[in-house]
N, C-alpha and C. Protein backbone atom coordinates (compact mmCIF):
# COMPACT_ATOMS: atom_id res chain seq x y z
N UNK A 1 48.37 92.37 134.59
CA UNK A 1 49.74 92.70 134.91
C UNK A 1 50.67 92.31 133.77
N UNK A 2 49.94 90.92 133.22
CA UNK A 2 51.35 90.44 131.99
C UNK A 2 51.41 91.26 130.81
N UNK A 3 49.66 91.91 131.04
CA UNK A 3 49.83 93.25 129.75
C UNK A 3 50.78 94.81 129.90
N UNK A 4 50.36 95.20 130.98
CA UNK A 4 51.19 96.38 131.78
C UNK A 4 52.36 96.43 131.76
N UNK A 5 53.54 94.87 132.19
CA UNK A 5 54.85 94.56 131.84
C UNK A 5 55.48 94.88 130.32
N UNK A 6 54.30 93.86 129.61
CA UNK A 6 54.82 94.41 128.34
C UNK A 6 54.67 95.23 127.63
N UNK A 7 53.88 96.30 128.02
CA UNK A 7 53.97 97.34 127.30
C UNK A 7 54.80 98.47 127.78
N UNK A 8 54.99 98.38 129.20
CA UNK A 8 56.55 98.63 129.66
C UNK A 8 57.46 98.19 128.62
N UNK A 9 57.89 97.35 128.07
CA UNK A 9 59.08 97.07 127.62
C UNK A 9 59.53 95.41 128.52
N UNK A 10 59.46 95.09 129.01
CA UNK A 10 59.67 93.99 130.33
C UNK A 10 59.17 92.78 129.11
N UNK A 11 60.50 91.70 129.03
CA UNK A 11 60.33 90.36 128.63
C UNK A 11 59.16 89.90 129.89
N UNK A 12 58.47 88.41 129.61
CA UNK A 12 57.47 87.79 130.53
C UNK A 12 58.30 86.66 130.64
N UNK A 13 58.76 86.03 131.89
CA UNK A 13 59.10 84.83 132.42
C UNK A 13 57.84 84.52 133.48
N UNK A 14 57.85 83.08 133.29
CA UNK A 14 57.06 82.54 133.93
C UNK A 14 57.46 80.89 134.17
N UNK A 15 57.40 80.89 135.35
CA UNK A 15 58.13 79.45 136.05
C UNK A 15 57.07 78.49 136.30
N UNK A 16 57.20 77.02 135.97
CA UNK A 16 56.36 76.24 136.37
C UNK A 16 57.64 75.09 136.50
N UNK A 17 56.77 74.05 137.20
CA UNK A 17 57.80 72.84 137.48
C UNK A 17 56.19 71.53 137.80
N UNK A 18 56.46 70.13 137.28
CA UNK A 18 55.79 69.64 136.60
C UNK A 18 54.97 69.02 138.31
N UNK A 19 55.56 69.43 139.32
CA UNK A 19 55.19 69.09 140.86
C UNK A 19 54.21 70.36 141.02
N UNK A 20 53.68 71.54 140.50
CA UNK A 20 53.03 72.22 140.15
C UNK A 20 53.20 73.49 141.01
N UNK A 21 54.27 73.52 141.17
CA UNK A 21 55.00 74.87 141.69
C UNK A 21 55.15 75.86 140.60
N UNK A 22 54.51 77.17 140.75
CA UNK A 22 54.71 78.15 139.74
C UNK A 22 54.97 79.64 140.10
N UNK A 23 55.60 80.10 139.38
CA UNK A 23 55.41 81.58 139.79
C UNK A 23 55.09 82.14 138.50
N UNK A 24 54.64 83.33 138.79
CA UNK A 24 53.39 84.05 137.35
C UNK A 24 54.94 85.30 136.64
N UNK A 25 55.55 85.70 137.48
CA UNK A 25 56.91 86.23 136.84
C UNK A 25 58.11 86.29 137.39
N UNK A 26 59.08 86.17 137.41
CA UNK A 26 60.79 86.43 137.62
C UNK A 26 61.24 87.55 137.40
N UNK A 27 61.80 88.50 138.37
CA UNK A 27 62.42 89.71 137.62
C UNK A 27 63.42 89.91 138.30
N UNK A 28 64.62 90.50 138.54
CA UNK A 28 65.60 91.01 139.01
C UNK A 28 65.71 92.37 139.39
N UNK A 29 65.95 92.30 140.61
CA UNK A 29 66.07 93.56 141.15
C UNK A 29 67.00 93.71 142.41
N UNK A 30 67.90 94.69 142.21
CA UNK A 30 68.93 94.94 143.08
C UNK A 30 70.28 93.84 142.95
N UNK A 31 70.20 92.72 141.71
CA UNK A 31 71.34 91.81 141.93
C UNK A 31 70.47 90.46 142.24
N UNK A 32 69.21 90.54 142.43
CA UNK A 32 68.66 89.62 142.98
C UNK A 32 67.25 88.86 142.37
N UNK A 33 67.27 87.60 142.36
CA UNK A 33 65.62 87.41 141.79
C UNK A 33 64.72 87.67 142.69
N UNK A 34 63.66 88.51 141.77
CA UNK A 34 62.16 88.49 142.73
C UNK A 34 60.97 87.87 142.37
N UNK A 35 59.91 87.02 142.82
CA UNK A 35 58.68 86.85 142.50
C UNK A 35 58.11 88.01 142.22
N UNK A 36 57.55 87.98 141.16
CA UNK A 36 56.39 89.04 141.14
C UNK A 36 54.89 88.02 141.36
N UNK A 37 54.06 88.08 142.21
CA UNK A 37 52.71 87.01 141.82
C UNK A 37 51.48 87.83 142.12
N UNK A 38 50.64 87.46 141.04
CA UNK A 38 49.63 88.53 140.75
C UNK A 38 48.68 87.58 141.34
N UNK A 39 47.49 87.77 142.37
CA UNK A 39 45.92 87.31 142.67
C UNK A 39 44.96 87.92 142.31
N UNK A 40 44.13 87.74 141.59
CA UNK A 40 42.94 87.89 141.48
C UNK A 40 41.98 88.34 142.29
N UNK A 41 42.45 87.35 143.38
CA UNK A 41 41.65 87.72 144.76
C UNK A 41 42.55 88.21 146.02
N UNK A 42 42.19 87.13 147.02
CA UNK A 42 42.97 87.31 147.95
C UNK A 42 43.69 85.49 148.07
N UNK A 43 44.40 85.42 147.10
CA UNK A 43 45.19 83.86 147.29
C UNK A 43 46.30 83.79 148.61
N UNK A 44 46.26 82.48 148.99
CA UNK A 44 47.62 82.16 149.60
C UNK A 44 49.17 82.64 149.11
N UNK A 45 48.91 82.30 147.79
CA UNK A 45 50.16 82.35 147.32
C UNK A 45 51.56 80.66 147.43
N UNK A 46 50.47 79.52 147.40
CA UNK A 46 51.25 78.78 147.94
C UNK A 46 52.80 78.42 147.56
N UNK A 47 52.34 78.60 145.86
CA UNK A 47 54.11 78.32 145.35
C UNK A 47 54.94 79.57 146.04
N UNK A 48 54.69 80.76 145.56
CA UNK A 48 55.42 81.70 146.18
C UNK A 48 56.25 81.43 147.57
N UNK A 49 55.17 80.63 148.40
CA UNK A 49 56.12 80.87 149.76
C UNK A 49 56.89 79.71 149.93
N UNK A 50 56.39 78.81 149.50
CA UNK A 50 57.08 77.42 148.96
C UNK A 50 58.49 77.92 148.20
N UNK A 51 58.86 78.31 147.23
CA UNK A 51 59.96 79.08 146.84
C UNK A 51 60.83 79.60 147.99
N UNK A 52 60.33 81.01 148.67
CA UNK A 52 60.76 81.51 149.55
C UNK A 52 61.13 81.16 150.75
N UNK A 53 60.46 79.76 150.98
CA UNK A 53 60.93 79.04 152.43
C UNK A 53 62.08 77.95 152.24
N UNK A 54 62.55 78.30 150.34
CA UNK A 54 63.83 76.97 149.90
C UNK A 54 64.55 77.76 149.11
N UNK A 55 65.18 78.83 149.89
CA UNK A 55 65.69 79.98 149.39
C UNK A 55 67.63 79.04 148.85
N UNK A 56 67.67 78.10 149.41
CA UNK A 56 68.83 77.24 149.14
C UNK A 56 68.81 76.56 147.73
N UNK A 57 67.44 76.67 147.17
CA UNK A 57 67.12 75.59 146.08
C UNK A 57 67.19 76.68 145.06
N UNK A 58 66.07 77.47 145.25
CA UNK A 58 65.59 78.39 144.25
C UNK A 58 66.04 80.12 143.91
N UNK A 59 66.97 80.47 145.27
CA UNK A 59 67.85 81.38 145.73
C UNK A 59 67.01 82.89 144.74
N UNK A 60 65.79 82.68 145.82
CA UNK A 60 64.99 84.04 145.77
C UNK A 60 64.79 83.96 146.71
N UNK A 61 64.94 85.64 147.46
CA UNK A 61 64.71 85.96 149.13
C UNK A 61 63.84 87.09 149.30
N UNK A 62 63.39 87.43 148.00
CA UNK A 62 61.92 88.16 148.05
C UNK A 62 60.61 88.35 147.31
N UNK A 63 59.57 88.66 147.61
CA UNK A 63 58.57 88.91 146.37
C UNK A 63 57.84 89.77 146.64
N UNK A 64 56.77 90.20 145.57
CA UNK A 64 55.88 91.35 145.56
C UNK A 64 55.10 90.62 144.99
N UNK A 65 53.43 90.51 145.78
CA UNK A 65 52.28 89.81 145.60
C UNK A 65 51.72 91.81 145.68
N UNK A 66 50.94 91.54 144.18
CA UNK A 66 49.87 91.91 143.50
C UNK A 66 48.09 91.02 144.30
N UNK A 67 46.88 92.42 143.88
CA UNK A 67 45.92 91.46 144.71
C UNK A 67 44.80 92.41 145.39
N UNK A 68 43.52 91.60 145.84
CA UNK A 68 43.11 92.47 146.46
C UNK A 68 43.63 92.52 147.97
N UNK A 69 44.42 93.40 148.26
CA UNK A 69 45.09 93.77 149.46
C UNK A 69 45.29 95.26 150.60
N UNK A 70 45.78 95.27 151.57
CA UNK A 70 45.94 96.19 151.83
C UNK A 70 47.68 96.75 151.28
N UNK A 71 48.14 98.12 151.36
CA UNK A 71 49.72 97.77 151.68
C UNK A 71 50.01 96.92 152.22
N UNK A 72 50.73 96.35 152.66
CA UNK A 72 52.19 95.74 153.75
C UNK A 72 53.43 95.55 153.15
N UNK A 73 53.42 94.72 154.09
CA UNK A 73 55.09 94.44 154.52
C UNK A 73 55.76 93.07 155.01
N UNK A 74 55.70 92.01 155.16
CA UNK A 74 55.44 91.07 155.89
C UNK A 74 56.89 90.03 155.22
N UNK A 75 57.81 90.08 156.38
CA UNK A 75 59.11 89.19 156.03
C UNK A 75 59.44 89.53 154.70
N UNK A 76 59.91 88.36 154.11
CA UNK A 76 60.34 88.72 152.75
C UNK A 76 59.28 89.25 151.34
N UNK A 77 57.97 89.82 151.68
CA UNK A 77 56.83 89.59 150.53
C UNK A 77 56.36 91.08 151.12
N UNK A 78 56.24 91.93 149.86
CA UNK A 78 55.45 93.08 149.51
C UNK A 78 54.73 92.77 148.88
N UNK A 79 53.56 93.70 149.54
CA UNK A 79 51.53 93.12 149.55
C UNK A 79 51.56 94.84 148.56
N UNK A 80 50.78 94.81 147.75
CA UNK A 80 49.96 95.78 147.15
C UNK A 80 48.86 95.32 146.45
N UNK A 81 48.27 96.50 146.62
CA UNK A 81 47.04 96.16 145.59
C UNK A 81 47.20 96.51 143.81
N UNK A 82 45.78 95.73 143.84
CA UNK A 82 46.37 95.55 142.13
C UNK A 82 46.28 96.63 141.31
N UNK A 83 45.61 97.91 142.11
CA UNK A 83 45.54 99.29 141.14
C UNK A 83 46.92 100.06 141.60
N UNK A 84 47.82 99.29 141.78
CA UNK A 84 48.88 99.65 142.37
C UNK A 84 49.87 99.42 141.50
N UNK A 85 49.38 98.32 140.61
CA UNK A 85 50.48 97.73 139.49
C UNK A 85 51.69 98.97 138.91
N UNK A 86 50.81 99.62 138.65
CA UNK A 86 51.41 100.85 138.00
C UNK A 86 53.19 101.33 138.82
N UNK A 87 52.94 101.30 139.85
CA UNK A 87 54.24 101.73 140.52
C UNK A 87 55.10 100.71 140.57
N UNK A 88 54.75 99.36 140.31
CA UNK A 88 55.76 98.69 139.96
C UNK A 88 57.06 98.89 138.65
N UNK A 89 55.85 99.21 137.95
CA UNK A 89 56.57 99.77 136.56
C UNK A 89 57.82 100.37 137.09
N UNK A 90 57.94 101.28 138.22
CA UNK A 90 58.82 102.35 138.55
C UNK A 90 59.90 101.55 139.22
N UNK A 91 59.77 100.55 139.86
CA UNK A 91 60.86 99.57 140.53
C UNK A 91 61.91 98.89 139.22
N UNK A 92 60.46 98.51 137.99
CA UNK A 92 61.49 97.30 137.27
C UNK A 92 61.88 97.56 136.29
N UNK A 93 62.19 99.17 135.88
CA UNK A 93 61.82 99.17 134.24
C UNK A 93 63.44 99.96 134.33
N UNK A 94 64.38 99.67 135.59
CA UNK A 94 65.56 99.74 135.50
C UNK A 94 66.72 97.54 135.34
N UNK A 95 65.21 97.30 135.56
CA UNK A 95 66.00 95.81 136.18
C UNK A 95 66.25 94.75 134.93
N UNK A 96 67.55 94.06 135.27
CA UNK A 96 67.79 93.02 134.33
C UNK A 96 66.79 91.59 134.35
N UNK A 97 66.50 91.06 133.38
CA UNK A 97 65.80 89.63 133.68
C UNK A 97 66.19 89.14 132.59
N UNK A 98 67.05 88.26 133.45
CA UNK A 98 67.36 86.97 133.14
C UNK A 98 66.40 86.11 132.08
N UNK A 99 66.96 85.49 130.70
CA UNK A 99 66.11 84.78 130.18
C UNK A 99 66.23 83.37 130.45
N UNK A 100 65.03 83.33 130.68
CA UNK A 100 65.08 81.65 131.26
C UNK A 100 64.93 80.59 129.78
N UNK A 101 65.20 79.45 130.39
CA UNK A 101 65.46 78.17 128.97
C UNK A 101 63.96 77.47 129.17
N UNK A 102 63.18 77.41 128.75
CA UNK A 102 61.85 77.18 128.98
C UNK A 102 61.37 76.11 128.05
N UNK A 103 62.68 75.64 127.12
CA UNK A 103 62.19 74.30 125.94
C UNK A 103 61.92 72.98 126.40
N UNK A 104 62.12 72.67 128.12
CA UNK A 104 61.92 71.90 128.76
C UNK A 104 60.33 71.13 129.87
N UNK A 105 59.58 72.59 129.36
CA UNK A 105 58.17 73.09 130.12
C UNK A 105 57.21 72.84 129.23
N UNK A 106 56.43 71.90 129.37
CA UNK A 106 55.23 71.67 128.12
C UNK A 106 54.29 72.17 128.38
């Protein structure tokens, strides 16, 4: 996926925090931040929902988990699968992202 983004054109943000909360990208869409989080498999997703359940802290109120999946839909998180990546392209390659300050992340 981090290859697909950039050859879109799409800067790569990627969030970590040293309590080991991460998300794999940040993007903006509609005015708003989104997780993007890519699995391999079929993960939990734990930071992701961790984020999304401290929408006061981290003031993201949605994401799109990449994965082996079916479609869905589920509260704030869009499920696709990962040969699906491709149509993301079509959501973000209008969207602003924010550059994050990252000289603080070792």
């Amino acid at each position: 996926m981090a290859d697909f983004l950039c050859k879109s054109g799409q800067p790569l943000h990627y969030f970590h925090k040293d309590s080991g909360l991460e998300a794999d990208f940040l993007v903006r869409r509609h005015g708003e931040c989104v997780v993007l989080e890519v699995k391999s498999g079929t993960g939990k997703a734990k930071s992701m929902k961790t984020i999304l359940k401290n929408k006061n802290v981290y003031h993201v109120y949605n994401a799109i988990k990449l994965g082996q999946y079916n479609v869905g839909h589920e509260g704030e998180v869009l499920t696709i699968s990962l040969y699906m990546g491709l149509l993301v392209k079509e959501q973000l390659e209008n969207l602003i992202i924010l550059d994050i300050d990252l000289s603080a992340v070792r």
